[in-house]
C-alpha atoms as a PDB file:
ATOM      1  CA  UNK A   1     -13.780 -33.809 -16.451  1.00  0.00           C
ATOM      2  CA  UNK A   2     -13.510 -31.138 -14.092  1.00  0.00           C
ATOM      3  CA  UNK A   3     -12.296 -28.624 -16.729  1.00  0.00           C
ATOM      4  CA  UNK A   4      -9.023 -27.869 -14.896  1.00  0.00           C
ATOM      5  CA  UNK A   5      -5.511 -29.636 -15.619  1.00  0.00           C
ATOM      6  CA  UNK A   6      -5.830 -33.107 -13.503  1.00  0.00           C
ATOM      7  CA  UNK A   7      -2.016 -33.271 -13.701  1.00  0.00           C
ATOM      8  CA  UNK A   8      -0.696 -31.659 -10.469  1.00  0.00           C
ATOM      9  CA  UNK A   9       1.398 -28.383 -10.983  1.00  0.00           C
ATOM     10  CA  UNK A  10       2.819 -28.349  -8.080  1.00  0.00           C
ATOM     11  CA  UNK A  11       3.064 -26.575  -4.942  1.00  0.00           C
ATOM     12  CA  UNK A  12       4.233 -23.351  -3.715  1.00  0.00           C
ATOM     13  CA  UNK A  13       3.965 -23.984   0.535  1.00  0.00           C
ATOM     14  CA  UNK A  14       4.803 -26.489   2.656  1.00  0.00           C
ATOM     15  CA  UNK A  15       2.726 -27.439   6.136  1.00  0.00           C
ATOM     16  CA  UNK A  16       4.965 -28.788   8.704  1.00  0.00           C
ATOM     17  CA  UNK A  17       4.002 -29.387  12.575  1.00  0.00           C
ATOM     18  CA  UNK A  18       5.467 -26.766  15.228  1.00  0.00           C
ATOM     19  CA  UNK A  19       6.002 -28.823  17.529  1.00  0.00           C
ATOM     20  CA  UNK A  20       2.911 -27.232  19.491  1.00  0.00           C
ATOM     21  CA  UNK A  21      -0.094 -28.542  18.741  1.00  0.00           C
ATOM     22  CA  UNK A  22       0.004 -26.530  15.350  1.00  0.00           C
ATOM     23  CA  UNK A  23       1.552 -26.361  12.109  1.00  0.00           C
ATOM     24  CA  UNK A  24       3.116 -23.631  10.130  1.00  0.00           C
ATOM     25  CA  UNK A  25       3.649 -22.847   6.284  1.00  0.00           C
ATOM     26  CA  UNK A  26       6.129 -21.751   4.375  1.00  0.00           C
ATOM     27  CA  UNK A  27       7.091 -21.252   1.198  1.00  0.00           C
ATOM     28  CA  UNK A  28       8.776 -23.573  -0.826  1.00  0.00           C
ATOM     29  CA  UNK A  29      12.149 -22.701  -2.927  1.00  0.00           C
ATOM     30  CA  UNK A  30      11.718 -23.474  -6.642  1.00  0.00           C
ATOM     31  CA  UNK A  31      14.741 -25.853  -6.409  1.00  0.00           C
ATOM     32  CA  UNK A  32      12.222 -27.789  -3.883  1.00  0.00           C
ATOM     33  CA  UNK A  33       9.493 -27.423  -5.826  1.00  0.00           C
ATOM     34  CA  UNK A  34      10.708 -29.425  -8.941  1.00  0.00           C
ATOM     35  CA  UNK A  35      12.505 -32.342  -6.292  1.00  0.00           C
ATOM     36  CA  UNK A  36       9.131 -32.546  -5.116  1.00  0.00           C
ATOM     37  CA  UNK A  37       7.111 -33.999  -8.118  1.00  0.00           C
ATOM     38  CA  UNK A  38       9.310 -36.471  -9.095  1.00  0.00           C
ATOM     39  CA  UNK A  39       8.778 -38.324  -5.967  1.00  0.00           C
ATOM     40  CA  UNK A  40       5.878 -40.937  -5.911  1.00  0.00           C
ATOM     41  CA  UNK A  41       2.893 -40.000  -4.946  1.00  0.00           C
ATOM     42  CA  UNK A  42       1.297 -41.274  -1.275  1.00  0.00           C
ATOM     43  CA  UNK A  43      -1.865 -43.795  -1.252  1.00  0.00           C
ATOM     44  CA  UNK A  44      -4.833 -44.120   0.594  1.00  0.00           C
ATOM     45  CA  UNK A  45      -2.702 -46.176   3.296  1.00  0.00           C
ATOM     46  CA  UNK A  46       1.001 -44.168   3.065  1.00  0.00           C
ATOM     47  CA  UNK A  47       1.382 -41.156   4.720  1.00  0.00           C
ATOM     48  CA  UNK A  48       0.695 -37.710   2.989  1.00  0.00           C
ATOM     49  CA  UNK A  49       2.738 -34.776   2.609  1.00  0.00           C
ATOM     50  CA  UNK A  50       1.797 -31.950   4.416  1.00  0.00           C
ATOM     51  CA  UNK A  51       0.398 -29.129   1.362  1.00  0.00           C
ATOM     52  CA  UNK A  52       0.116 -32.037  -1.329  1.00  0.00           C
ATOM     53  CA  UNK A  53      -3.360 -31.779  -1.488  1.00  0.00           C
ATOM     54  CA  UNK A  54      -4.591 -32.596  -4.822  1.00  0.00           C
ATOM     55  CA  UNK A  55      -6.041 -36.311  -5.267  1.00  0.00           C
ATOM     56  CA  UNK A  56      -9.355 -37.821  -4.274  1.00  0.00           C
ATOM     57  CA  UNK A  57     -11.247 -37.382  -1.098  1.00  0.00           C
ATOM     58  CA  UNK A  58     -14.509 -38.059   0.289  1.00  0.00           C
ATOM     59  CA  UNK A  59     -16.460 -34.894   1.008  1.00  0.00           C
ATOM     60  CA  UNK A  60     -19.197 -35.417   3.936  1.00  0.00           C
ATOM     61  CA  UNK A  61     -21.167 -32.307   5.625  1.00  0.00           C
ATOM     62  CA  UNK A  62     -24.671 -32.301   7.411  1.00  0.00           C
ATOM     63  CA  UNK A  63     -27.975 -29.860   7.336  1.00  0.00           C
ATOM     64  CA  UNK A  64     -31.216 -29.946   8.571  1.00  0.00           C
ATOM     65  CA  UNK A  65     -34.399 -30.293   7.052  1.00  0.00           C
ATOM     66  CA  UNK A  66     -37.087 -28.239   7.913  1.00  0.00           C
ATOM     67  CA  UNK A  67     -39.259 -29.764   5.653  1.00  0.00           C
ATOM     68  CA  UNK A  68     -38.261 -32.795   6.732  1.00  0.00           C
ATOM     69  CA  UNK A  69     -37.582 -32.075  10.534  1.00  0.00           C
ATOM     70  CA  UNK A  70     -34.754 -33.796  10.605  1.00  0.00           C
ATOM     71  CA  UNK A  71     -30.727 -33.697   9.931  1.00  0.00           C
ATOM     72  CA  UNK A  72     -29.336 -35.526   7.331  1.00  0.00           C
ATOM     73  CA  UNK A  73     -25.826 -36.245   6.103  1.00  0.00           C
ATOM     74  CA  UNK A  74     -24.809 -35.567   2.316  1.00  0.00           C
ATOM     75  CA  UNK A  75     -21.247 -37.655   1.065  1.00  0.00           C
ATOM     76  CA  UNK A  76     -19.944 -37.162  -2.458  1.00  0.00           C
ATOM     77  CA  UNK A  77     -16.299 -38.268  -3.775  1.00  0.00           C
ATOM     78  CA  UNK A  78     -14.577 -35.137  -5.008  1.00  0.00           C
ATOM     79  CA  UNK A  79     -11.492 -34.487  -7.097  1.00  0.00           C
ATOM     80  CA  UNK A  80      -9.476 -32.164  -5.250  1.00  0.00           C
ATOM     81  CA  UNK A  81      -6.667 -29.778  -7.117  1.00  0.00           C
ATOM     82  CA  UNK A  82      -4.313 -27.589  -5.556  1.00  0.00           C
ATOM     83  CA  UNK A  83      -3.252 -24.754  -7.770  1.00  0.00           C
ATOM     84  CA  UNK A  84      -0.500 -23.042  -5.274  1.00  0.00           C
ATOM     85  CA  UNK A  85      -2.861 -21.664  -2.246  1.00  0.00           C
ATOM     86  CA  UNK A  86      -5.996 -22.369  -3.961  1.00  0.00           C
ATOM     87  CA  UNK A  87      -7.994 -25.698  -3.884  1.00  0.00           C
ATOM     88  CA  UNK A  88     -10.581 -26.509  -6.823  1.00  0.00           C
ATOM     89  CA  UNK A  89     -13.261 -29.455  -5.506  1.00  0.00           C
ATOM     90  CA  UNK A  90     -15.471 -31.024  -7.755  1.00  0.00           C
ATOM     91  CA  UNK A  91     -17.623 -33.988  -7.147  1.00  0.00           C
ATOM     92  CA  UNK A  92     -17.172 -37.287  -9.492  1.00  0.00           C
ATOM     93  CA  UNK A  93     -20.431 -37.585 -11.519  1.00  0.00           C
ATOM     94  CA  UNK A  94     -22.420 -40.667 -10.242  1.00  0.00           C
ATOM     95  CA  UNK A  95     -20.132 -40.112  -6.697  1.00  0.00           C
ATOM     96  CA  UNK A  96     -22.728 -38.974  -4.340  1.00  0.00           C
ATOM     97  CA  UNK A  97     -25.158 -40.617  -1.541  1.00  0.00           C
ATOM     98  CA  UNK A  98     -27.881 -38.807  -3.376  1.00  0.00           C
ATOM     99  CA  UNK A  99     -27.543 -39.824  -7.021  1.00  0.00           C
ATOM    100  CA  UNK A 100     -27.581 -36.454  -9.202  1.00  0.00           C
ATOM    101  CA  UNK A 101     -26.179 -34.476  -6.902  1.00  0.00           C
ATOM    102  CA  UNK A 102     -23.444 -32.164  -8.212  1.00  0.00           C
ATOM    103  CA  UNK A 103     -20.819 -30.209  -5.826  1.00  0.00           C
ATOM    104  CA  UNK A 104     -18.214 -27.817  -6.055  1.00  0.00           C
ATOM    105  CA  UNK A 105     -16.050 -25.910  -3.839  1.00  0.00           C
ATOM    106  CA  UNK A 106     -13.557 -22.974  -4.358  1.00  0.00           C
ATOM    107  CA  UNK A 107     -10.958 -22.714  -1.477  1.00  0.00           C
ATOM    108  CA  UNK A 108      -7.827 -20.401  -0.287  1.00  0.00           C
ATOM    109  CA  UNK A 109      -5.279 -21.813   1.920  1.00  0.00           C
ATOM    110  CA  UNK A 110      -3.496 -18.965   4.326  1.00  0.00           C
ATOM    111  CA  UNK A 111      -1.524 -20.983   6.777  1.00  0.00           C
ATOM    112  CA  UNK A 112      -3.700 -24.221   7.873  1.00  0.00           C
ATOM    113  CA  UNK A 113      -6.788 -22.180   7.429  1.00  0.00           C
ATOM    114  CA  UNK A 114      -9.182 -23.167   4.247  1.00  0.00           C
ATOM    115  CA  UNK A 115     -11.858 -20.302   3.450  1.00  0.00           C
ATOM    116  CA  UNK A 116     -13.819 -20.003   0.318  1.00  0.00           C
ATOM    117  CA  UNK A 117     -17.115 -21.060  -1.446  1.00  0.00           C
ATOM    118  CA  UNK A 118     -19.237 -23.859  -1.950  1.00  0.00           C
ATOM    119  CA  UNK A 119     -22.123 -24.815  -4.606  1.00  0.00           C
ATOM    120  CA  UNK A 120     -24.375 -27.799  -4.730  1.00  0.00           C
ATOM    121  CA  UNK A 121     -26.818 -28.509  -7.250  1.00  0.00           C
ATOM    122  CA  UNK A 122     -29.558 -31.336  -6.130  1.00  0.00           C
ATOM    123  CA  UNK A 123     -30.941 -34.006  -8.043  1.00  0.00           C
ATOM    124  CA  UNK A 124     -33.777 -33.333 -10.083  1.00  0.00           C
ATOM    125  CA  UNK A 125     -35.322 -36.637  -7.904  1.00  0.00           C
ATOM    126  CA  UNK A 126     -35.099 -36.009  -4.572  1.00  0.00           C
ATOM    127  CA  UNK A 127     -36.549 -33.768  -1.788  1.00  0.00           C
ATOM    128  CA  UNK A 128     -35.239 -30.634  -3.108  1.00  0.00           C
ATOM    129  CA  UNK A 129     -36.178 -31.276  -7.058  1.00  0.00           C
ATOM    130  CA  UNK A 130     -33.052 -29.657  -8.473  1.00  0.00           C
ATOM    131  CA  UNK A 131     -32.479 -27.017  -6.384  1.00  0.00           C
ATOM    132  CA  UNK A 132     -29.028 -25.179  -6.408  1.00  0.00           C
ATOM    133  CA  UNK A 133     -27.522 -23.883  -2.655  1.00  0.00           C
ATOM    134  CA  UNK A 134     -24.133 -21.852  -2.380  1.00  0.00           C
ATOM    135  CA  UNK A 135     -22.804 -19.870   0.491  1.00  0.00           C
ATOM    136  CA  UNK A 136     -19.517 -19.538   2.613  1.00  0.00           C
ATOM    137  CA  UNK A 137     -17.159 -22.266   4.376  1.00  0.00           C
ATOM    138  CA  UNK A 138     -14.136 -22.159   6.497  1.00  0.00           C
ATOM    139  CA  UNK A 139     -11.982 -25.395   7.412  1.00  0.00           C
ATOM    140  CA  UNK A 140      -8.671 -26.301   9.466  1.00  0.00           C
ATOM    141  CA  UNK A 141      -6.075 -28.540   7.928  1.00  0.00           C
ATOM    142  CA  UNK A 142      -5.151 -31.180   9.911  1.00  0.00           C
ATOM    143  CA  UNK A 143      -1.458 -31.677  10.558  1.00  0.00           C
ATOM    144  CA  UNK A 144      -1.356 -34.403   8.865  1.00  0.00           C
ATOM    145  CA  UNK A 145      -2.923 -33.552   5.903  1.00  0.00           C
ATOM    146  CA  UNK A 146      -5.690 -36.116   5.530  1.00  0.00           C
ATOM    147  CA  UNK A 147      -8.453 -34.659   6.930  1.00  0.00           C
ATOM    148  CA  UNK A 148      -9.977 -30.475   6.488  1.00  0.00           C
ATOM    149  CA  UNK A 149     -12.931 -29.712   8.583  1.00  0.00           C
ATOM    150  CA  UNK A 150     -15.037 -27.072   9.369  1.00  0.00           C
ATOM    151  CA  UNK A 151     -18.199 -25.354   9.058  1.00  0.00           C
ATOM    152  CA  UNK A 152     -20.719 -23.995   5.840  1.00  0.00           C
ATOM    153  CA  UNK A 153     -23.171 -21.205   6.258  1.00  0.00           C
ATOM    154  CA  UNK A 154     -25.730 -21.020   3.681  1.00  0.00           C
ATOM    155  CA  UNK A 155     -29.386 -19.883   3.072  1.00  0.00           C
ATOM    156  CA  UNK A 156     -32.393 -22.252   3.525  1.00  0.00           C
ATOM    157  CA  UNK A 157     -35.695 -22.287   1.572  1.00  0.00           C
ATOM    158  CA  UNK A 158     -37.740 -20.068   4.123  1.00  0.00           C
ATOM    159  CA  UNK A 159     -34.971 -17.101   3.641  1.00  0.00           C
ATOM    160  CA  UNK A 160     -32.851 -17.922   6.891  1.00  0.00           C
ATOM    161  CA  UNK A 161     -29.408 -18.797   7.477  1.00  0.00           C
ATOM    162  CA  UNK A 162     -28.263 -22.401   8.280  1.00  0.00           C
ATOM    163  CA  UNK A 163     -24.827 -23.729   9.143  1.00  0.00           C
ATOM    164  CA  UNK A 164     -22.959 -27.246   9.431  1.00  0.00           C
ATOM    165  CA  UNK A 165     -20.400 -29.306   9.817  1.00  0.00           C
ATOM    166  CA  UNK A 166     -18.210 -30.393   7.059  1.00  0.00           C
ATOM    167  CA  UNK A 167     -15.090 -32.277   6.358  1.00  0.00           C
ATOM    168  CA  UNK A 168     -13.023 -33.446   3.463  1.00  0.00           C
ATOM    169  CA  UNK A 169     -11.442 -37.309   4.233  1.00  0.00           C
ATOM    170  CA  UNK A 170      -8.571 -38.206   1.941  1.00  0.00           C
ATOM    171  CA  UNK A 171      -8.542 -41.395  -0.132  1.00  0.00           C
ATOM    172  CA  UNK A 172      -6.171 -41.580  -2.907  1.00  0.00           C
ATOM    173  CA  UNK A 173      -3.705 -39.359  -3.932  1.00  0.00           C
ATOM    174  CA  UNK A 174      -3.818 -39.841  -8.021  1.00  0.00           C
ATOM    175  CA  UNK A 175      -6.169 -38.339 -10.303  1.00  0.00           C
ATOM    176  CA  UNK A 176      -5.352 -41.201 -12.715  1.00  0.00           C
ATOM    177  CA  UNK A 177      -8.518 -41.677 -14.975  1.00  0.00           C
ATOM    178  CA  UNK A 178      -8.384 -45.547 -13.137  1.00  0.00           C
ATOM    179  CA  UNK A 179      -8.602 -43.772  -9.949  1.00  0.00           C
ATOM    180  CA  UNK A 180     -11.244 -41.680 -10.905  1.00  0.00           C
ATOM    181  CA  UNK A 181     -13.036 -44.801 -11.733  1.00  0.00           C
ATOM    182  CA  UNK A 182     -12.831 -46.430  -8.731  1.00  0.00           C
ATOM    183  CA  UNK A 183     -14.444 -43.546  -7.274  1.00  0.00           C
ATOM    184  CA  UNK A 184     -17.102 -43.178  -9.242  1.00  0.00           C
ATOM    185  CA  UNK A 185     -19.796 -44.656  -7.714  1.00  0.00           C
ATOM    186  CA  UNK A 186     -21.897 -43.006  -4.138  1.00  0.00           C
ATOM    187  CA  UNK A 187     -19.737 -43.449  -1.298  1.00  0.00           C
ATOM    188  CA  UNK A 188     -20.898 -45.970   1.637  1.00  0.00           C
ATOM    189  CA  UNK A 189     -21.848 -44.259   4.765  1.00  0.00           C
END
């Protein structure tokens, strides 16, 4: 679906609190690595692992309208990867509050910092008739791992520069094609 493996293939670093307020990463031995993907994966409702960040979340970020005069709020399920220190997001087709909308999002992790790229591609039938937006975004991982938030920049239509929040909200650690089901449909807001 999202042209990338949907099995996870592991993980290379490992986010633990410090005891501080913060949380550090290190990496994790091979030995570690294979322990780790034999256990069972969390649910929505168990706890996750700090750096096991693949599974299915619910992406929501805001932006204002000029032509509109107004902000609005945008929420697509997503299909999140992790490929070592790099996260692949793509939104489940038919998974948005705007119906057509398709999103993607390329992502680093250094430490609990997330910084990368993001791409949206609006329905044909709303306001913005099929418009496609890109531009920048940097996050913080929670300690806990269930929640990444942050801030996009990205052009507008009248050649300036807008900015917003955004966060990712874990739901569901499998990428199980029944998961992926579930999820396909526009999240409630």
């Amino acid at each position: 679906m999202t042209g990338l493996p949907i099995e996870m293939l592991g993980f290379s670093v490992r986010v633990t609190p410090d005891g501080h307020g913060g949380h550090d990463a290190d990496r994790v031995p091979d030995d570690d690595h294979v322990a780790r993907e034999e256990e069972p994966r969390p649910t929505a409702d168990a706890p996750v692992v700090p750096g096991a960040y693949s599974g299915v979340w619910l992406s929501r970020y805001q932006y204002f309208s000029s032509g509109r005069d107004g902000t609005f709020q945008a929420l697509h399920h997503v299909v999140l990867l992790q490929h070592d220190s790099r996260l692949t997001v793509r939104s489940l087709p038919g998974a948005s509050s705007t119906p057509g909308s398709n999103l993607s999002m390329e992502l680093t992790i250094e430490g609990n910092v997330a910084t990368g790229t993001w791409r949206e591609e609006t329905s044909r039938e709303d306001h913005y008739r099929g418009a496609i937006y890109h531009g920048a975004i940097q996050m913080l991982i929670e300690p806990t791992g269930r929640r990444i938030t942050g801030k996009w920049v990205g052009f507008g239509r009248n050649m300036d520069v807008n900015s917003g929040p955004w966060e990712l909200v874990f739901q569901d650690a499998s990428t199980s094609q029944a998961t992926i089901r579930t999820y396909t449909r526009p999240p409630e807001e």
